[in-house]
PDB file of N, CA and C in Angstrom:
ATOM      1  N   UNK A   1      41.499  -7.112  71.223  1.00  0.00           N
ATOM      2  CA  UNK A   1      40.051  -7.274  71.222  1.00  0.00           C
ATOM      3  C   UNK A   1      39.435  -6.028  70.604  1.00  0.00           C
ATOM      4  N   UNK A   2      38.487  -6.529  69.610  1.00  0.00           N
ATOM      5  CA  UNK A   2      38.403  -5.332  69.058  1.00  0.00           C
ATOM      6  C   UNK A   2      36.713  -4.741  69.701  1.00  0.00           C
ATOM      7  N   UNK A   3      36.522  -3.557  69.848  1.00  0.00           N
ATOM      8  CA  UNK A   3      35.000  -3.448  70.427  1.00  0.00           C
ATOM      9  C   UNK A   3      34.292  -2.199  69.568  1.00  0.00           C
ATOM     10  N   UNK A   4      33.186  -2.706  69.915  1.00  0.00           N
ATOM     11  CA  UNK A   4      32.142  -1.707  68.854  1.00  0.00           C
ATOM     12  C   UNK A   4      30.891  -1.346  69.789  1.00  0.00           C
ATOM     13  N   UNK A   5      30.494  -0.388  69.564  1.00  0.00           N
ATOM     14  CA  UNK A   5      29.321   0.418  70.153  1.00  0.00           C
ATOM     15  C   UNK A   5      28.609   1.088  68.924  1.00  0.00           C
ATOM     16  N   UNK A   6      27.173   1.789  69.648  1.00  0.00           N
ATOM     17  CA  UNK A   6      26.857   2.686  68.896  1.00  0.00           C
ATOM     18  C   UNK A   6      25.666   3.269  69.914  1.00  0.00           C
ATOM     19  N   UNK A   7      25.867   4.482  69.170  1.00  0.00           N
ATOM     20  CA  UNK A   7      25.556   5.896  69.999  1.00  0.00           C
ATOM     21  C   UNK A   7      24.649   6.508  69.397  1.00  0.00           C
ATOM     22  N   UNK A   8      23.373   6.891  70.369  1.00  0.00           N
ATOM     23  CA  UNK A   8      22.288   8.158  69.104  1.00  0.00           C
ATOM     24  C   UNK A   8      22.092   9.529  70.557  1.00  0.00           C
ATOM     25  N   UNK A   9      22.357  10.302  69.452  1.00  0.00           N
ATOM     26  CA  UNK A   9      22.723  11.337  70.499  1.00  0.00           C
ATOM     27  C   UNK A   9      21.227  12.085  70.232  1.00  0.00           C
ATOM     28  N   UNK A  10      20.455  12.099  71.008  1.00  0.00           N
ATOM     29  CA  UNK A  10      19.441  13.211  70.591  1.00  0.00           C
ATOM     30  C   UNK A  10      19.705  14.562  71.868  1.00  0.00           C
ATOM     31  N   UNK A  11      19.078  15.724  70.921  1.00  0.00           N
ATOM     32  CA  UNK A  11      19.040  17.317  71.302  1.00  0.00           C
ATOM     33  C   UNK A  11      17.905  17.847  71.290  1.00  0.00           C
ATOM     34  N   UNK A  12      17.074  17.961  72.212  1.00  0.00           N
ATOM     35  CA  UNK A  12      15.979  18.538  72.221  1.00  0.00           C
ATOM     36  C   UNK A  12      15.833  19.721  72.375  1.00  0.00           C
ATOM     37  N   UNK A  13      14.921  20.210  72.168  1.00  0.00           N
ATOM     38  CA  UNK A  13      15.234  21.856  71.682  1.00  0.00           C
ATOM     39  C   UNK A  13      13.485  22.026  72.621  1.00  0.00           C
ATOM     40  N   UNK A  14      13.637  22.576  73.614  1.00  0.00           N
ATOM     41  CA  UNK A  14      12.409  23.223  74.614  1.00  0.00           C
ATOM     42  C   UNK A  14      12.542  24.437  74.366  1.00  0.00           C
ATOM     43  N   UNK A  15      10.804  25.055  74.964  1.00  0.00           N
ATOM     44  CA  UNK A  15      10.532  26.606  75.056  1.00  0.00           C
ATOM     45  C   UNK A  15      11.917  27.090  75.660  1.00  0.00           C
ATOM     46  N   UNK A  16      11.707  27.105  77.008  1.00  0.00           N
ATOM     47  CA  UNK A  16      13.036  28.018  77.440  1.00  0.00           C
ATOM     48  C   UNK A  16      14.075  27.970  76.758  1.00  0.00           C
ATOM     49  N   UNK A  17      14.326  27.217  75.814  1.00  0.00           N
ATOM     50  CA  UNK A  17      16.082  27.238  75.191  1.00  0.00           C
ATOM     51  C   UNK A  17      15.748  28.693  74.110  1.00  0.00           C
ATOM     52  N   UNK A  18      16.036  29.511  74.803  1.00  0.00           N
ATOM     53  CA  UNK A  18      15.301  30.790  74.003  1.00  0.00           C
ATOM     54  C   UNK A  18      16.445  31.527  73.054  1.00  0.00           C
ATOM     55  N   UNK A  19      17.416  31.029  72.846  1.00  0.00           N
ATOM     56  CA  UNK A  19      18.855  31.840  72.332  1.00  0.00           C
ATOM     57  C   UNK A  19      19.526  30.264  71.904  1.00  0.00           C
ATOM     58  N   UNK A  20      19.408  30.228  70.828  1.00  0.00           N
ATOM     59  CA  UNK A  20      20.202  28.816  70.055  1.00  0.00           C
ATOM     60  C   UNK A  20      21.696  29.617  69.804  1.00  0.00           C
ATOM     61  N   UNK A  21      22.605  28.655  70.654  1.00  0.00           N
ATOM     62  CA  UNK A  21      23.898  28.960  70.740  1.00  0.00           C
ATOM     63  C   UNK A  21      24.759  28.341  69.548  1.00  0.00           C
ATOM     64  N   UNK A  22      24.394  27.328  68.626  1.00  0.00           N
ATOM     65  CA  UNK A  22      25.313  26.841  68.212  1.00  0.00           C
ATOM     66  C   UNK A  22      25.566  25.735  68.402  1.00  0.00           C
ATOM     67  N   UNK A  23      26.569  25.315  67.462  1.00  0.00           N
ATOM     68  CA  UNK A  23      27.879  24.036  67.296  1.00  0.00           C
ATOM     69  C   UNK A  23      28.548  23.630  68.928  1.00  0.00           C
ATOM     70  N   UNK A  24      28.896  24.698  69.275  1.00  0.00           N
ATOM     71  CA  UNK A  24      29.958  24.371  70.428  1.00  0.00           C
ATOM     72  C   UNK A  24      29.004  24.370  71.469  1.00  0.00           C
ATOM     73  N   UNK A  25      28.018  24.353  71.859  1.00  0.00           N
ATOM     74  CA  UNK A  25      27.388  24.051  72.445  1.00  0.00           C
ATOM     75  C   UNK A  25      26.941  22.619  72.616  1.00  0.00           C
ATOM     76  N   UNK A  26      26.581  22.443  71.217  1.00  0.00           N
ATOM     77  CA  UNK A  26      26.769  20.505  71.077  1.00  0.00           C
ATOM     78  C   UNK A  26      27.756  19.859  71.788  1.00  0.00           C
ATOM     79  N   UNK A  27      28.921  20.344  70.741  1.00  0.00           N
ATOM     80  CA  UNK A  27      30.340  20.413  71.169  1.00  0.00           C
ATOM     81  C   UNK A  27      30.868  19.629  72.612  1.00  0.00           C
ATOM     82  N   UNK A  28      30.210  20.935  73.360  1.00  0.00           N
ATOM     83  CA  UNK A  28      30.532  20.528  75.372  1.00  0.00           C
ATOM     84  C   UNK A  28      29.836  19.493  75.593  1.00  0.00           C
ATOM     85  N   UNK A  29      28.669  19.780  75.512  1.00  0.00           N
ATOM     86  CA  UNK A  29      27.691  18.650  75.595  1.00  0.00           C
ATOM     87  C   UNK A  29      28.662  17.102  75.352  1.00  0.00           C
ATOM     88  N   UNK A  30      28.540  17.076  74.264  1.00  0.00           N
ATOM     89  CA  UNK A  30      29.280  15.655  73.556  1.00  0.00           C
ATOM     90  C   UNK A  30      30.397  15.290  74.709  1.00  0.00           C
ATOM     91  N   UNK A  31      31.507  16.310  74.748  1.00  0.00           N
ATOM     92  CA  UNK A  31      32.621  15.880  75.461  1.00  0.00           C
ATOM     93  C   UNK A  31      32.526  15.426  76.871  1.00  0.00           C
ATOM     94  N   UNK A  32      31.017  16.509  77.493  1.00  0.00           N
ATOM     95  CA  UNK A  32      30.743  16.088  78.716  1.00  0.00           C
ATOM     96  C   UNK A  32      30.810  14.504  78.850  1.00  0.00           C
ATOM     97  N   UNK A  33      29.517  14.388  77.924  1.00  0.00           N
ATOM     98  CA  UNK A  33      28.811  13.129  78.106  1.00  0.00           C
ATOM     99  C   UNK A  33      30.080  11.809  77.674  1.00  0.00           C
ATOM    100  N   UNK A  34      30.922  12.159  76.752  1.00  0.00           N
ATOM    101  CA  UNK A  34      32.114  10.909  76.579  1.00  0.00           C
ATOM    102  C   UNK A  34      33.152  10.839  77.756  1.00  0.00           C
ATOM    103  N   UNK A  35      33.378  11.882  78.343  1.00  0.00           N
ATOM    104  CA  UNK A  35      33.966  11.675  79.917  1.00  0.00           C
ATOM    105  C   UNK A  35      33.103  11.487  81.016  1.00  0.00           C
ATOM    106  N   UNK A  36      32.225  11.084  81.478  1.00  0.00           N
ATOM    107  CA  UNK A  36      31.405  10.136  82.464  1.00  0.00           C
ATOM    108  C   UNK A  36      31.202   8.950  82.027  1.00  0.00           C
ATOM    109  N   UNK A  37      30.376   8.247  83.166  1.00  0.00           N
ATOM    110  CA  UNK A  37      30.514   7.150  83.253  1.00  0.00           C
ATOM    111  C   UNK A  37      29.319   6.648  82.148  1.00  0.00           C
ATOM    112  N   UNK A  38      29.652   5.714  81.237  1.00  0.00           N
ATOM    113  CA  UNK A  38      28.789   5.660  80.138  1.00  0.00           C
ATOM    114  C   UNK A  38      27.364   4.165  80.831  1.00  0.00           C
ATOM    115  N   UNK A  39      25.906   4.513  80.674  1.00  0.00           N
ATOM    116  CA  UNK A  39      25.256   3.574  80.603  1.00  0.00           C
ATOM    117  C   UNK A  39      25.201   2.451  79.541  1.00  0.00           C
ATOM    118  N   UNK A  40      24.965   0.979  79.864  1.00  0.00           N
ATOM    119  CA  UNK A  40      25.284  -0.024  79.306  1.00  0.00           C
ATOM    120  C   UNK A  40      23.465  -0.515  79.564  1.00  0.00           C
ATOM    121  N   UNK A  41      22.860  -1.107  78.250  1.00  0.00           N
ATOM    122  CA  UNK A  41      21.547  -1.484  77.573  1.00  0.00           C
ATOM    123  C   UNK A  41      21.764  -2.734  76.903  1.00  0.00           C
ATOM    124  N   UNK A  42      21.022  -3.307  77.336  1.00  0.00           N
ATOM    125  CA  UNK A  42      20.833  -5.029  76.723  1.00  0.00           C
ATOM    126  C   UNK A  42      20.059  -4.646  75.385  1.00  0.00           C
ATOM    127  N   UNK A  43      19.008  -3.833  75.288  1.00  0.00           N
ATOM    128  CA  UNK A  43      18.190  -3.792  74.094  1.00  0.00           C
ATOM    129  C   UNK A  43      18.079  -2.220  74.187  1.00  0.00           C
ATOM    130  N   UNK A  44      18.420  -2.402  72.314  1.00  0.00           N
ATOM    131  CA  UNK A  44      18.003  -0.474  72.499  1.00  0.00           C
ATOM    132  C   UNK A  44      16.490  -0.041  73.043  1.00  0.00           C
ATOM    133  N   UNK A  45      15.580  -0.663  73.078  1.00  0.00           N
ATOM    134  CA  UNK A  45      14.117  -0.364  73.703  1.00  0.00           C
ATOM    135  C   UNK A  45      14.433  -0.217  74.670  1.00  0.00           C
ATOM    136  N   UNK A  46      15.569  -0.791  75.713  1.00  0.00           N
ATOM    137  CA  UNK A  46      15.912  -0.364  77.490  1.00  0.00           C
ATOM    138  C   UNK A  46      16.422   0.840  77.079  1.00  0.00           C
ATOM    139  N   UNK A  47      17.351   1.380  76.222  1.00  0.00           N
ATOM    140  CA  UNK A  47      17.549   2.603  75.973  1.00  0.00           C
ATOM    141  C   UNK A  47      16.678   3.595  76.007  1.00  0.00           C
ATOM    142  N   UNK A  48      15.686   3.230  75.292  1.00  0.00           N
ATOM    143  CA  UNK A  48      15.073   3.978  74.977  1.00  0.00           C
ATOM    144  C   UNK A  48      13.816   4.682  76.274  1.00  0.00           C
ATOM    145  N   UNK A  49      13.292   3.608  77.195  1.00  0.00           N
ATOM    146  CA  UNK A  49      12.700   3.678  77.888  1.00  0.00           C
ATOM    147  C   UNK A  49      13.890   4.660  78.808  1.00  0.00           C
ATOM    148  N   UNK A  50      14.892   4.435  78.932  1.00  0.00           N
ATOM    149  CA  UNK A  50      15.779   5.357  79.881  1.00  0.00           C
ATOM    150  C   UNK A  50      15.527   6.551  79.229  1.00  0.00           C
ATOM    151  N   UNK A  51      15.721   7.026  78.136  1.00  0.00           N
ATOM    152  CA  UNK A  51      16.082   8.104  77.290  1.00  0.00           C
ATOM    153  C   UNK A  51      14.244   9.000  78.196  1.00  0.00           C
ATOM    154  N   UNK A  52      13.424   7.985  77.323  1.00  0.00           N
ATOM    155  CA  UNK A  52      12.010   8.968  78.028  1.00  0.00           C
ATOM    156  C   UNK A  52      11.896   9.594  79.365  1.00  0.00           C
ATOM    157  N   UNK A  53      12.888   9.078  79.998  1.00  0.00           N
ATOM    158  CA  UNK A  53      12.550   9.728  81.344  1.00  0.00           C
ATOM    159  C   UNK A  53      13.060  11.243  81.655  1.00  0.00           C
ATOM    160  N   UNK A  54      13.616  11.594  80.586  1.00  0.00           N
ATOM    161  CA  UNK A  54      14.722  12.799  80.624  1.00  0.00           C
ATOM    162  C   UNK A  54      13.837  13.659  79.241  1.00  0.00           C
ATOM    163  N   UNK A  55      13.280  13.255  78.803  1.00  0.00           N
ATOM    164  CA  UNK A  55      12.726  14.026  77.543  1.00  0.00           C
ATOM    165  C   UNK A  55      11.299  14.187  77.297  1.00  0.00           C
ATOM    166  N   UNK A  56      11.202  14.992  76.923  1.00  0.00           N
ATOM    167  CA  UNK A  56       9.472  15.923  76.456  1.00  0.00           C
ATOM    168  C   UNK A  56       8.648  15.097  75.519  1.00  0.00           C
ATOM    169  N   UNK A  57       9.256  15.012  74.535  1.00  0.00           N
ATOM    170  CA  UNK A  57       9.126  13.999  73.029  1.00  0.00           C
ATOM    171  C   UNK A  57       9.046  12.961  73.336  1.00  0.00           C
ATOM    172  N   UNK A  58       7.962  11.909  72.193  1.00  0.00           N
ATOM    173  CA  UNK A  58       7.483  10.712  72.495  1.00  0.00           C
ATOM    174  C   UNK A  58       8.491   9.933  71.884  1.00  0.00           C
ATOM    175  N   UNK A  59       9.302   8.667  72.484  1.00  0.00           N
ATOM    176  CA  UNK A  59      10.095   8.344  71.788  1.00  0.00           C
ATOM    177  C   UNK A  59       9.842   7.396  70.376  1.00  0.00           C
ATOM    178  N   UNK A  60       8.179   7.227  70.525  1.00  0.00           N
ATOM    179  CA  UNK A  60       7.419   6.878  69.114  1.00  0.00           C
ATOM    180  C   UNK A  60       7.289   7.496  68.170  1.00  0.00           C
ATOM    181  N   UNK A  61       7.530   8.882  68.355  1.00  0.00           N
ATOM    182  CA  UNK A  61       7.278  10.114  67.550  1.00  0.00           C
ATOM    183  C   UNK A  61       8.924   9.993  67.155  1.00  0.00           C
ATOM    184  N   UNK A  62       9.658   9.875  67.532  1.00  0.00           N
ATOM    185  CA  UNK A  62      11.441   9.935  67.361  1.00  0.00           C
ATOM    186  C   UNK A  62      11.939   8.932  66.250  1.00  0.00           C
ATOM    187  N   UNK A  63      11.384   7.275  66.931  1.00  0.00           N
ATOM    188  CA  UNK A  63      11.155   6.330  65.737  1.00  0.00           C
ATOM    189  C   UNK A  63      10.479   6.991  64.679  1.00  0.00           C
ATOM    190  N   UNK A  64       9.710   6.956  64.833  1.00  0.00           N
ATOM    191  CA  UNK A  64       8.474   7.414  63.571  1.00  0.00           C
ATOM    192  C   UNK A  64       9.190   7.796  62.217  1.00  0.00           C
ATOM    193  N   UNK A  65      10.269   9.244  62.983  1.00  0.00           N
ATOM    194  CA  UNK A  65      10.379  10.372  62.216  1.00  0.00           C
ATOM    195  C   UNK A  65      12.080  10.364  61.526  1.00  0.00           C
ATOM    196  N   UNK A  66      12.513   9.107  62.342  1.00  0.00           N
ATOM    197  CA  UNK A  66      14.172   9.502  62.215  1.00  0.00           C
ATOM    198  C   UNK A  66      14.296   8.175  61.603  1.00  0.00           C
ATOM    199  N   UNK A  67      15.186   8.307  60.166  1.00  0.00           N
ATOM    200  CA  UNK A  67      15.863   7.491  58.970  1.00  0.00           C
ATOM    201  C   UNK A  67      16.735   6.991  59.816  1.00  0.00           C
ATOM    202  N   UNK A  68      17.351   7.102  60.664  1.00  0.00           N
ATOM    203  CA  UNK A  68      18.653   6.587  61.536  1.00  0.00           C
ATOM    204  C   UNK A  68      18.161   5.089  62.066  1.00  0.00           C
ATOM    205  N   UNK A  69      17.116   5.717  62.703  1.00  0.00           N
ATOM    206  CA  UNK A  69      16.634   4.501  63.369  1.00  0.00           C
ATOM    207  C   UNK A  69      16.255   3.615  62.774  1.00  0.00           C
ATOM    208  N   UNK A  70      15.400   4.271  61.856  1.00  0.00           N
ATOM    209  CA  UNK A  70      14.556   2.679  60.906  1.00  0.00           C
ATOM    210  C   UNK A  70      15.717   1.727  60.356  1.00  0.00           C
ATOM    211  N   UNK A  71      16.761   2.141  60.028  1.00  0.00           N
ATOM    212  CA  UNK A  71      18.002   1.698  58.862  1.00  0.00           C
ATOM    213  C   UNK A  71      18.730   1.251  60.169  1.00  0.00           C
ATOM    214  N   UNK A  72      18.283   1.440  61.212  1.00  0.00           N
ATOM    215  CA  UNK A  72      19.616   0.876  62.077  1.00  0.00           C
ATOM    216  C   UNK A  72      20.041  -0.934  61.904  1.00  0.00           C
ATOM    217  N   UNK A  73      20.918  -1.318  61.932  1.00  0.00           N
ATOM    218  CA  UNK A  73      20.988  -2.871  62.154  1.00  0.00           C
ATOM    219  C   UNK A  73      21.002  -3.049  60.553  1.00  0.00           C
ATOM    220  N   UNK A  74      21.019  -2.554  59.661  1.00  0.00           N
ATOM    221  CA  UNK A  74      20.403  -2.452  58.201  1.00  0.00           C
ATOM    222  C   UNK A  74      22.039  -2.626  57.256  1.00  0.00           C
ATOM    223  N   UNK A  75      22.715  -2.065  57.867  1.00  0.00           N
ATOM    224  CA  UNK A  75      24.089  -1.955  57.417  1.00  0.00           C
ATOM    225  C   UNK A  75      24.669  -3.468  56.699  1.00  0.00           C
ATOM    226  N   UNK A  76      25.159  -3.155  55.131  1.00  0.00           N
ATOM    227  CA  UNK A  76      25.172  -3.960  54.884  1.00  0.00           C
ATOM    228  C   UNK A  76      26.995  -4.570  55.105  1.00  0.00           C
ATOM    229  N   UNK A  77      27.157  -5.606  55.003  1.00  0.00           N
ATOM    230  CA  UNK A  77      28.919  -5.369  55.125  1.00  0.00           C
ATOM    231  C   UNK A  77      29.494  -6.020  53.425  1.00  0.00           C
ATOM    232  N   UNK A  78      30.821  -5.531  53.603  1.00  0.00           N
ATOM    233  CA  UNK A  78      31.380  -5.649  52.373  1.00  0.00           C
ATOM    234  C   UNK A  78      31.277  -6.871  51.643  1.00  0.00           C
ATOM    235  N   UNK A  79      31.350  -7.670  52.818  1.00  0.00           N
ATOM    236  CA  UNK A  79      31.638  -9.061  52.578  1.00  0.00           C
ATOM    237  C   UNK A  79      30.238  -9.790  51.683  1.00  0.00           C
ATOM    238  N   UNK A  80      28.992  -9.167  51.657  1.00  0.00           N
ATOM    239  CA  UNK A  80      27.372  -9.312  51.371  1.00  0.00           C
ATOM    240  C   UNK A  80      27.909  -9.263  49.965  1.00  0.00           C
ATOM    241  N   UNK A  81      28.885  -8.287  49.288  1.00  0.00           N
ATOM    242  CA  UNK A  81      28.851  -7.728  48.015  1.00  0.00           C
ATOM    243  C   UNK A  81      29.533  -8.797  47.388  1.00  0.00           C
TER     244      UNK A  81
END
């Protein structure tokens, strides 16, 4: 069985984060978050409404601004060609 996901990792960057550490800082982060228990979303908008509760930034302002998102679902497959 083959399975597919997809993942948008956002990093917010607040006042107090007063000393930008870097890569490996991502790094932990990432590994943290792929060893717990992963949340499961019927619609990325339930995502998204989860995501706001943890973040500063409007997640309209996030759409707005990020090529990722707009193009998401956009992917064309080989088979189109």
């Amino acid at each position: 069985i083959k399975r597919q996901a997809t993942i948008f990792i956002f990093r917010e960057i607040r006042k107090e984060y007063y000393a930008p550490l870097g890569v490996g800082v991502v790094r932990e982060t990432a590994r943290r978050t792929f060893n717990s228990n992963p949340k499961h979303f019927d619609t990325i908008d339930e995502a998204f409404k989860d995501m706001q509760t943890r973040i500063e930034i409007s997640m309209d302002e996030i759409k707005e601004k990020s090529w990722i998102l707009e193009n998401y679902g956009k992917q064309k497959s080989i088979f189109d060609f």
